[in-house]
N, C-alpha and C. Protein backbone atom coordinates (compact mmCIF):
# COMPACT_ATOMS: atom_id res chain seq x y z
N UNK A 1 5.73 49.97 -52.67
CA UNK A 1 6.87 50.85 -52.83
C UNK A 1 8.15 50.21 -52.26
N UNK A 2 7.90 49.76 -51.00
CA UNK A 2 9.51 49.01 -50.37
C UNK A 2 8.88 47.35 -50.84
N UNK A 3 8.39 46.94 -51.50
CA UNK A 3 8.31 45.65 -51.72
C UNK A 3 8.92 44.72 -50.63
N UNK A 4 8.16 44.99 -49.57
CA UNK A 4 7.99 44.03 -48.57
C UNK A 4 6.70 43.87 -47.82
N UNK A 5 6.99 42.46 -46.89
CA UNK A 5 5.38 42.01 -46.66
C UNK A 5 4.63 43.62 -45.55
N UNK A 6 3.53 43.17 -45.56
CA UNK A 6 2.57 44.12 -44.27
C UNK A 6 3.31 44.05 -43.09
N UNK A 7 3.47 42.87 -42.47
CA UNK A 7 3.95 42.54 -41.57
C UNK A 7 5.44 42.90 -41.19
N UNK A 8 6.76 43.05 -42.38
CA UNK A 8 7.68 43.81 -41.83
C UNK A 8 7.55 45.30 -42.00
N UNK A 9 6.50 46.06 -42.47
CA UNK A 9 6.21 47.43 -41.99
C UNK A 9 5.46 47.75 -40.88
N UNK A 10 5.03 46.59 -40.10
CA UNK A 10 4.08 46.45 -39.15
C UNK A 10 5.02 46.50 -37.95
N UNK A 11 6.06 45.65 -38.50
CA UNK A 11 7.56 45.91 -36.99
C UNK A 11 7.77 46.75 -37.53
N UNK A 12 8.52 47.45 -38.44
CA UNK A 12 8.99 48.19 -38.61
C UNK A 12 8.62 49.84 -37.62
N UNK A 13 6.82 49.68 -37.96
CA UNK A 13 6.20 51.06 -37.47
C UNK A 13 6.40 50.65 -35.71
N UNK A 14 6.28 49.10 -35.12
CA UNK A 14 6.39 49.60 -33.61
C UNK A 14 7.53 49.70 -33.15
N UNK A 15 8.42 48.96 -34.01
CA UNK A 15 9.61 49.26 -33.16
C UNK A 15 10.11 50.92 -33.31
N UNK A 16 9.82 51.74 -34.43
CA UNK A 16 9.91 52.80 -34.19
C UNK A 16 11.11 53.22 -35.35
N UNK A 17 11.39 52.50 -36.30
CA UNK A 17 12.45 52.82 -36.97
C UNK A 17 11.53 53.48 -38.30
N UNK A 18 10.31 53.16 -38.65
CA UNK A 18 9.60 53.94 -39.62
C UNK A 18 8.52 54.45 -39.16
N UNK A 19 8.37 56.01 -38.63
CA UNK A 19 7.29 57.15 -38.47
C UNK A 19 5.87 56.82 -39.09
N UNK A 20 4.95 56.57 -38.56
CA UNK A 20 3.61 56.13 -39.23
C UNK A 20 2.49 56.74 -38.43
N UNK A 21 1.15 57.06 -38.93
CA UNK A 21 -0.11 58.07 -37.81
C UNK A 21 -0.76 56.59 -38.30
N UNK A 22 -1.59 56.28 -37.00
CA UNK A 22 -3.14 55.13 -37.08
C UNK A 22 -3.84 56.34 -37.72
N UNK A 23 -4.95 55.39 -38.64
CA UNK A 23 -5.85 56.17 -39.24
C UNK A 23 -6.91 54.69 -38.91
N UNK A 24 -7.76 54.84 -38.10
CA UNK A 24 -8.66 53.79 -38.20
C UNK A 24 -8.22 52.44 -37.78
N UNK A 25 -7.97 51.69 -38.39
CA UNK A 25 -7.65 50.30 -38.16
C UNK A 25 -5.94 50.15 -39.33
N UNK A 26 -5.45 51.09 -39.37
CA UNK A 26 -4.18 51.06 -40.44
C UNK A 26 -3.37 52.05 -40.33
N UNK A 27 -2.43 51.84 -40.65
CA UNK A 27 -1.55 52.80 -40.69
C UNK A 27 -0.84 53.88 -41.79
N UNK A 28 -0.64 54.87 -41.70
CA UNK A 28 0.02 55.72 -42.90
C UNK A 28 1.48 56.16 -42.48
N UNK A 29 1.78 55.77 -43.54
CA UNK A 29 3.43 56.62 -44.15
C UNK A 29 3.33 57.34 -44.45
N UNK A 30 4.04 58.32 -44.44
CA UNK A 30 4.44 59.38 -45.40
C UNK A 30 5.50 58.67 -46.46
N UNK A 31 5.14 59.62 -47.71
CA UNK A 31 6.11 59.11 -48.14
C UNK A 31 7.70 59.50 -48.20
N UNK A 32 7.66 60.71 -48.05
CA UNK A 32 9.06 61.57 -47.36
C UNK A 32 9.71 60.36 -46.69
N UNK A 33 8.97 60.28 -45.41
CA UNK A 33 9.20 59.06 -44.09
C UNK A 33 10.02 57.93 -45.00
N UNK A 34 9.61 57.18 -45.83
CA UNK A 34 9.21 56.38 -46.62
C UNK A 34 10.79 56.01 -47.55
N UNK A 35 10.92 57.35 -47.94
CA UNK A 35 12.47 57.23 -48.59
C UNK A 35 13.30 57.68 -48.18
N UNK A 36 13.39 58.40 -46.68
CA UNK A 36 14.40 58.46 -45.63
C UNK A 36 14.58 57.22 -45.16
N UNK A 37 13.60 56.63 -45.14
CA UNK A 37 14.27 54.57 -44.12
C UNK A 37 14.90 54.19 -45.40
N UNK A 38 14.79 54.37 -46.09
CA UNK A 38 15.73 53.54 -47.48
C UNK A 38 16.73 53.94 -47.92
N UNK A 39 17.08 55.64 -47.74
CA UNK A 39 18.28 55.70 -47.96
C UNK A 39 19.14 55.52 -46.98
N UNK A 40 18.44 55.59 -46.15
CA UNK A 40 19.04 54.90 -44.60
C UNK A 40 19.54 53.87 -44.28
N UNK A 41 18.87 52.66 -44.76
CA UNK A 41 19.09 51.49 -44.66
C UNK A 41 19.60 51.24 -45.63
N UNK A 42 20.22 51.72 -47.06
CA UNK A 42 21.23 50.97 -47.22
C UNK A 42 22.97 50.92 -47.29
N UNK A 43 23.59 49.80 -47.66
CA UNK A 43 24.82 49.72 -47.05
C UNK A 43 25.73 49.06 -48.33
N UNK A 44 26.76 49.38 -48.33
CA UNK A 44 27.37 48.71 -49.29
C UNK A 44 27.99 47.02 -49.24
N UNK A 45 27.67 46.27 -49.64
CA UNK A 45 27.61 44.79 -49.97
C UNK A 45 29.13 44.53 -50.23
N UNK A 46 29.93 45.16 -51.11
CA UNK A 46 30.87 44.86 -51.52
C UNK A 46 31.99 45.99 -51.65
């Protein structure tokens, strides 16, 4: 969905800027969660 690696949702979830529950050995988004960091994060370029 955000077409990026595991690993920058992996910082992402500890540093705390994207909301995630452990389920086992992984983690879940919501997806609500999910398209609040994106409209969030973006910015105008030009």
């Amino acid at each position: 969905m955000m077409r990026v690696s595991k690993m920058t949702v992996y910082r992402l979830v500890h540093s705390g800027e994207l909301p995630a529950v452990r389920v086992g050995r992984s983690f879940r988004v919501r997806e609500d969660d999910a398209n609040e960091y994106l409209k969030s994060s973006f910015y105008n370029a030009g």
